[in-house]
Protein backbone atom coordinates (compact mmCIF):
# COMPACT_ATOMS: atom_id res chain seq x y z
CA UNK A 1 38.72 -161.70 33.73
CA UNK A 2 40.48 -158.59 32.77
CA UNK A 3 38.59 -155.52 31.34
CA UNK A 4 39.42 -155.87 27.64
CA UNK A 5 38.17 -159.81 27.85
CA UNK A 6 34.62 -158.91 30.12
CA UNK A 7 34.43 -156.26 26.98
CA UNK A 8 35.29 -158.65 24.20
CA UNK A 9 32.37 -160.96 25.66
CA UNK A 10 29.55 -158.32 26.52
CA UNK A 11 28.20 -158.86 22.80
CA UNK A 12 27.63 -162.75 23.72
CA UNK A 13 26.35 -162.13 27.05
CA UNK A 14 23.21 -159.73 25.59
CA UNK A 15 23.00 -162.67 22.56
CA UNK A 16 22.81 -165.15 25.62
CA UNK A 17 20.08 -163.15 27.41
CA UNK A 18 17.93 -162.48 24.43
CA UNK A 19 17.51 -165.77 23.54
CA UNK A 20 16.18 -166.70 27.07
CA UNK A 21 13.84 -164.12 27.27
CA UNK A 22 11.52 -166.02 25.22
CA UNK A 23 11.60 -168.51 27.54
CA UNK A 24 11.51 -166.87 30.89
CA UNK A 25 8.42 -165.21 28.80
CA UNK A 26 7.06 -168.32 28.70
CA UNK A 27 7.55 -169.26 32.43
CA UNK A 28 6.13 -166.41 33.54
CA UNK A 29 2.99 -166.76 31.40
CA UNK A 30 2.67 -170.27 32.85
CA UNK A 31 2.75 -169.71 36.08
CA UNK A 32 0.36 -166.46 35.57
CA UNK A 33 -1.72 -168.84 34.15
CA UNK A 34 -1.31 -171.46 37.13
CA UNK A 35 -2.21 -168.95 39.83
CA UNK A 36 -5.30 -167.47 37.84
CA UNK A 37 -6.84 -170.83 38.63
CA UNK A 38 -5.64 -171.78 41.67
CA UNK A 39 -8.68 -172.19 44.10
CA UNK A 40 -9.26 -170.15 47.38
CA UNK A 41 -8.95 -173.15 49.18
CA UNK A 42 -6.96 -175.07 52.10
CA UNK A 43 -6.50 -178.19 53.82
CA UNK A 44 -7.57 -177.90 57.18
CA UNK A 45 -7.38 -180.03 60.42
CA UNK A 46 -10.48 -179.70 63.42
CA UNK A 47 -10.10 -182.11 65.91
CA UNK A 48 -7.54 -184.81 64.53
CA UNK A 49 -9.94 -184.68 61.10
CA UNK A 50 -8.39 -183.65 57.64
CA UNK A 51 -10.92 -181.03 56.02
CA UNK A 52 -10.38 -179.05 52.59
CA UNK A 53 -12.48 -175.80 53.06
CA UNK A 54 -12.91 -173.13 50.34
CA UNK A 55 -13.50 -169.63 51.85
CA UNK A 56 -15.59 -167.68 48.91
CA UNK A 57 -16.45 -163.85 48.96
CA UNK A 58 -19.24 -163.76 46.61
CA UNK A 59 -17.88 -160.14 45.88
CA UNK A 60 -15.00 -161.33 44.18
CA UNK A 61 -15.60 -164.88 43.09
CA UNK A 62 -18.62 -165.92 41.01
CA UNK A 63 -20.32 -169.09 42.73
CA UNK A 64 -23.03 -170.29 39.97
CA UNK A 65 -25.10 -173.62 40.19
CA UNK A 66 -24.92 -176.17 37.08
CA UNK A 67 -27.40 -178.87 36.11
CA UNK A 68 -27.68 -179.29 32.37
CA UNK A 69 -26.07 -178.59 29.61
CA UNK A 70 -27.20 -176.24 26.00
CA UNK A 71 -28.85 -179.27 25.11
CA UNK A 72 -30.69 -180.09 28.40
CA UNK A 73 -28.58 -183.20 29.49
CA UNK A 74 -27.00 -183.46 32.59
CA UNK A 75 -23.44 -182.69 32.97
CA UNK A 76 -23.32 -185.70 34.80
CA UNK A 77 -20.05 -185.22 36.09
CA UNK A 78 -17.34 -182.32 37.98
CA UNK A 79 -15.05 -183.22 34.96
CA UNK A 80 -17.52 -182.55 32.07
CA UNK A 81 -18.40 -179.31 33.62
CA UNK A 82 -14.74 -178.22 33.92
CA UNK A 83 -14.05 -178.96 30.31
CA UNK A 84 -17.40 -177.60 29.18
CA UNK A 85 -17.11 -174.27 31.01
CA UNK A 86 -12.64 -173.89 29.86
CA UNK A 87 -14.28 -174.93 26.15
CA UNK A 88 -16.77 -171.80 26.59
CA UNK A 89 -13.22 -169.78 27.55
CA UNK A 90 -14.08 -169.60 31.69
CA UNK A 91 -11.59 -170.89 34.34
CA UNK A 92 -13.69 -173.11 37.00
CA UNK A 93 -11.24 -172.45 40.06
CA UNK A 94 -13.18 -175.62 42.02
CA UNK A 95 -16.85 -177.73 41.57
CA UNK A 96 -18.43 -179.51 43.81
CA UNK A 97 -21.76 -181.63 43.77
CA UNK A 98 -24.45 -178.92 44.61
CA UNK A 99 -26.83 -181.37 47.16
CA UNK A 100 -29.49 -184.29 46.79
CA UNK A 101 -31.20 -185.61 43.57
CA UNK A 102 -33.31 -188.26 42.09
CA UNK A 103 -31.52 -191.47 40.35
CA UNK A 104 -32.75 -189.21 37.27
CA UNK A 105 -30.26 -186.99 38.29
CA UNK A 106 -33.39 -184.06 39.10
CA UNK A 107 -33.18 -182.19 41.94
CA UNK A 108 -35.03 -183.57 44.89
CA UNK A 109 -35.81 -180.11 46.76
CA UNK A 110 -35.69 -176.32 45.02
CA UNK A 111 -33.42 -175.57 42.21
CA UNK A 112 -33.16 -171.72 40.60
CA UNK A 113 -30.67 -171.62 37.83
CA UNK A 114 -30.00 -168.15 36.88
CA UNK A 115 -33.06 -166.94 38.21
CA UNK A 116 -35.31 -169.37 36.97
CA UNK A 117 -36.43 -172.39 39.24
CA UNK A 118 -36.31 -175.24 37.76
CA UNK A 119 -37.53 -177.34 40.07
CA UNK A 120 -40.13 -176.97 43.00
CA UNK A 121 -39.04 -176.33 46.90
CA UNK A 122 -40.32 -179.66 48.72
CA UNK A 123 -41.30 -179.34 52.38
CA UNK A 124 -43.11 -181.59 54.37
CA UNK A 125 -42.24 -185.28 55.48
CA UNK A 126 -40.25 -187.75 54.31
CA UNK A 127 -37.33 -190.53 54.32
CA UNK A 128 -33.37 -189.95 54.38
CA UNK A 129 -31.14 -187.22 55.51
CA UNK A 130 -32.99 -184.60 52.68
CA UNK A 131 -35.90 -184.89 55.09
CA UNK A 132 -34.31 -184.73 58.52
CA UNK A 133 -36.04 -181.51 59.48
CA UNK A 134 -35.16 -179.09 59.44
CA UNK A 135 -33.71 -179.06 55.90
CA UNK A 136 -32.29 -175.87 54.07
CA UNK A 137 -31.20 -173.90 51.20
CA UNK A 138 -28.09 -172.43 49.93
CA UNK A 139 -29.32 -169.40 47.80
CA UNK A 140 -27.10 -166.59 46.17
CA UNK A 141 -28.54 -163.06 45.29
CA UNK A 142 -26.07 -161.05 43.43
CA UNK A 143 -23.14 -160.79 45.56
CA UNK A 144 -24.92 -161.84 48.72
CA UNK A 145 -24.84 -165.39 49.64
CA UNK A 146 -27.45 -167.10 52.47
CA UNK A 147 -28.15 -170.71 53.96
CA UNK A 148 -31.84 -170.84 55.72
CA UNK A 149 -34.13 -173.23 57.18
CA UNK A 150 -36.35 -174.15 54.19
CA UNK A 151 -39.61 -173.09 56.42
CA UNK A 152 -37.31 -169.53 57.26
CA UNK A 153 -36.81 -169.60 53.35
CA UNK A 154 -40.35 -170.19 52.33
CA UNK A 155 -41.56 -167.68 54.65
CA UNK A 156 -40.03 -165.20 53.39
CA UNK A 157 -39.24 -165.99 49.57
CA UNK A 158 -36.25 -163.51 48.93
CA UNK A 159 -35.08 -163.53 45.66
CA UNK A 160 -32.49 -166.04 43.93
CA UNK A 161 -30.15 -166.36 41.31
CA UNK A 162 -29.35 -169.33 42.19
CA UNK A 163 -30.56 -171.86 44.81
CA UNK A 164 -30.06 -175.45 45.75
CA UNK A 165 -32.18 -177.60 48.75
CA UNK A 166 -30.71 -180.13 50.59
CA UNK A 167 -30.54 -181.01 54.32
CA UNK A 168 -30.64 -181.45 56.82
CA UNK A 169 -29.32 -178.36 57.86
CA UNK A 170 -26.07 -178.56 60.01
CA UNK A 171 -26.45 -175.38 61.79
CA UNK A 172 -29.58 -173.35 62.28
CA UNK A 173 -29.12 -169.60 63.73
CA UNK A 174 -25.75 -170.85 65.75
CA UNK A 175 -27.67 -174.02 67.13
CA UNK A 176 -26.53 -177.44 66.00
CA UNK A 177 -29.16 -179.87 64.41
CA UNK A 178 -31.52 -180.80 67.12
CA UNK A 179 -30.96 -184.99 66.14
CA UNK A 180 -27.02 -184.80 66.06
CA UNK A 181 -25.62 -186.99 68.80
CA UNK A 182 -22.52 -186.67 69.84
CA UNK A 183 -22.46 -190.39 70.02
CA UNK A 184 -23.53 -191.57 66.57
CA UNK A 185 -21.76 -194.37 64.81
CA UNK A 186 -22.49 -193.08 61.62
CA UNK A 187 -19.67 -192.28 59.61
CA UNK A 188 -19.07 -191.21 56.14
CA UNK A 189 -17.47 -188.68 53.77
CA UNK A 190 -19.69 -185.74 53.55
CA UNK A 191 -19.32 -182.07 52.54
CA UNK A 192 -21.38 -179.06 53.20
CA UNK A 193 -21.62 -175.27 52.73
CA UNK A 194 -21.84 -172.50 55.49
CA UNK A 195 -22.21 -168.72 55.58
CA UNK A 196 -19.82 -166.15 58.14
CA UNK A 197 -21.57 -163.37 59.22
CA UNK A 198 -19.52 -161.47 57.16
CA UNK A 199 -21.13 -163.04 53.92
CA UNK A 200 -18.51 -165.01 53.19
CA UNK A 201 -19.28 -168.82 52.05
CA UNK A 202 -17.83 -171.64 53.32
CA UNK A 203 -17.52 -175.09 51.54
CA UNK A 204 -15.85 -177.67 53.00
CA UNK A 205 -15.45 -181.53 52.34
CA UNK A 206 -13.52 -183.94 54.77
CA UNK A 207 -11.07 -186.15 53.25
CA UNK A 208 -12.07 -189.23 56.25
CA UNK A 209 -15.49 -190.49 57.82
CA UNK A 210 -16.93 -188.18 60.23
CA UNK A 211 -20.61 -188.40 62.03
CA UNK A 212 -23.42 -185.05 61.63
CA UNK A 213 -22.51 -183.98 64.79
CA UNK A 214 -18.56 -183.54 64.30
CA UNK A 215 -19.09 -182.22 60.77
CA UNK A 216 -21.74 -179.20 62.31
CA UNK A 217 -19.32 -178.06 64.79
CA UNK A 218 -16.74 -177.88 62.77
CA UNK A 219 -18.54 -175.30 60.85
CA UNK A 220 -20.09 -173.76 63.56
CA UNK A 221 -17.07 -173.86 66.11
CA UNK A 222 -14.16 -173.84 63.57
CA UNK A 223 -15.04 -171.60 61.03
CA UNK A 224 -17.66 -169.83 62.36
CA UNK A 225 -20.66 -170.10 60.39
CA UNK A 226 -24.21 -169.21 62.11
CA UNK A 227 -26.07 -171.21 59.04
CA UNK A 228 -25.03 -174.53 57.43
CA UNK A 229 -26.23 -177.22 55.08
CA UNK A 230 -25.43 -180.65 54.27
CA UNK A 231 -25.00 -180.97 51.28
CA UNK A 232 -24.19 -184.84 50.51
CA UNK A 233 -22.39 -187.77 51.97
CA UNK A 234 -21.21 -190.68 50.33
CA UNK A 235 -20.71 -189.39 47.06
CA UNK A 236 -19.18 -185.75 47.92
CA UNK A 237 -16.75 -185.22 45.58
CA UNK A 238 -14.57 -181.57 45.09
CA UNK A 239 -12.80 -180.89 41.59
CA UNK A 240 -9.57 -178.71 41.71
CA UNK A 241 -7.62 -179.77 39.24
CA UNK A 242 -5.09 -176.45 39.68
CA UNK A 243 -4.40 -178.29 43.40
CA UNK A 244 -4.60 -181.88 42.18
CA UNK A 245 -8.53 -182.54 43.74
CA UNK A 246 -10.12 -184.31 40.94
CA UNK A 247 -12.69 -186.40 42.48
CA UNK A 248 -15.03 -187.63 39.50
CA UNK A 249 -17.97 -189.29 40.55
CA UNK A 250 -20.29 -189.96 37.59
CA UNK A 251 -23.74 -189.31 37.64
CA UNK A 252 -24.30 -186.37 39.77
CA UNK A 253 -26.92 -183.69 39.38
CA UNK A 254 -27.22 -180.39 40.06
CA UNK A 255 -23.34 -178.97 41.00
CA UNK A 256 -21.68 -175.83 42.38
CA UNK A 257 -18.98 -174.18 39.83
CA UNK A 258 -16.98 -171.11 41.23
CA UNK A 259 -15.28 -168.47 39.46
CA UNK A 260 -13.21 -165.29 39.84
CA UNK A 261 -15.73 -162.52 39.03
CA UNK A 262 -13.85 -161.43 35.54
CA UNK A 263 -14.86 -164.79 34.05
């Protein structure tokens, strides 16, 4: 092309480009949109097992515990939650079910829902993996985030904004769970929640089977967390729909929602 015809065609060109900006606009947007709820998590492999694990600073990301809705039913579901939090104008980045609960869908252990407790810590004896002492809790206090031994917990009684029981515990002050065997034959899904020593919280869920004792270490070996809970087994479910994790069990109670902190 000679210099008089690139000339001649500069005014199409700039026609050309203006009417894709709208476009590219749009693109942009999009994707700004995409990666404002993309979760902070990743799959991850620990000894030939397929893990997703969420790494949360609870200085930058909002992790908040759901059981009912303004009208004091149950969510009841990851899904409902999602739509009910994007319908109040908030971006749920991931959910997960938040520990162990009564076919009512009540909590079975303590529950403190922006700083009220809602339901009672239980200690003592009892039946199922909630009671396989030592249990725990999974508390956040502002932007500080804790799992203890419920008798550590009840001991001292720090303060909670939010707060979940469950057990048992997987890892207790570095130490794996005292009844873990490394030869158990008892397999399932199961997910769980750890804290680094550098406050950071870790959630993780395994995509296979795996037995207490391989789940523990992987928190305590792999991603080095001192303290962590079990949270639930069979019906552990993780909802990400901004990485294609939808698991949508129905009728779950009380459940983990996280958030980046301008939300």
């Amino acid at each position: 092309m000679d210099l008089l015809s690139f000339l001649q065609s500069v005014p199409l060109l700039l026609a050309m480009g203006k009417g894709a900006l709208p476009a590219a606009a749009a693109l942009v947007a999009g994707f700004g949109q995409w990666a404002q709820a993309v979760p902070p998590c990743r799959p991850f492999t620990f000894e030939a097992t397929n893990y997703l694990v969420c790494q949360v600073d609870p200085k930058l990301y909002a992790i908040e515990l759901f059981w009912k809705d303004g009208e004091g039913k149950p969510y009841n579901s990851l899904h409902r939650l999602h739509d009910a939090q994007q319908g109040a104008g908030r971006t749920m980045l991931f959910g997960l079910n938040a520990g162990m609960y009564h076919p009512n869908l009540d909590p079975v252990g303590l529950y403190v829902e922006r700083g009220r407790e809602l339901a009672p810590v239980k200690t003592g004896s009892g039946t199922g993996n909630f009671s396989m002492q030592p249990n725990g809790i999974f508390y956040l206090d502002g932007n500080a985030a804790a799992v203890r031994a419920t008798g550590a917990f009840v001991s001292k009684r720090p303060r909670a904004d939010y707060a979940t029981q469950s057990g048992p515990m997987l890892v207790i002050d570095g130490k794996l769970h005292p009844k873990f065997m490394p030869d158990s034959t008892s397999r399932k899904v199961r997910d769980g929640v750890g804290v680094r020593k550098d406050g950071v919280v870790i959630f993780a869920i395994s995509n296979g089977t795996v037995t207490f004792h391989e789940f523990a270490r992987l928190f305590r070996d792999a991603l080095g967390c001192g303290n962590a809970l079990f949270l639930d087994g069979s019906i552990s479910s993780l909802f990400a729909p901004a990485i294609g994790r939808t698991d949508d069990y129905w009728n779950l109670g009380p459940m983990i929602g996280v958030f980046r902190k301008q939300d």
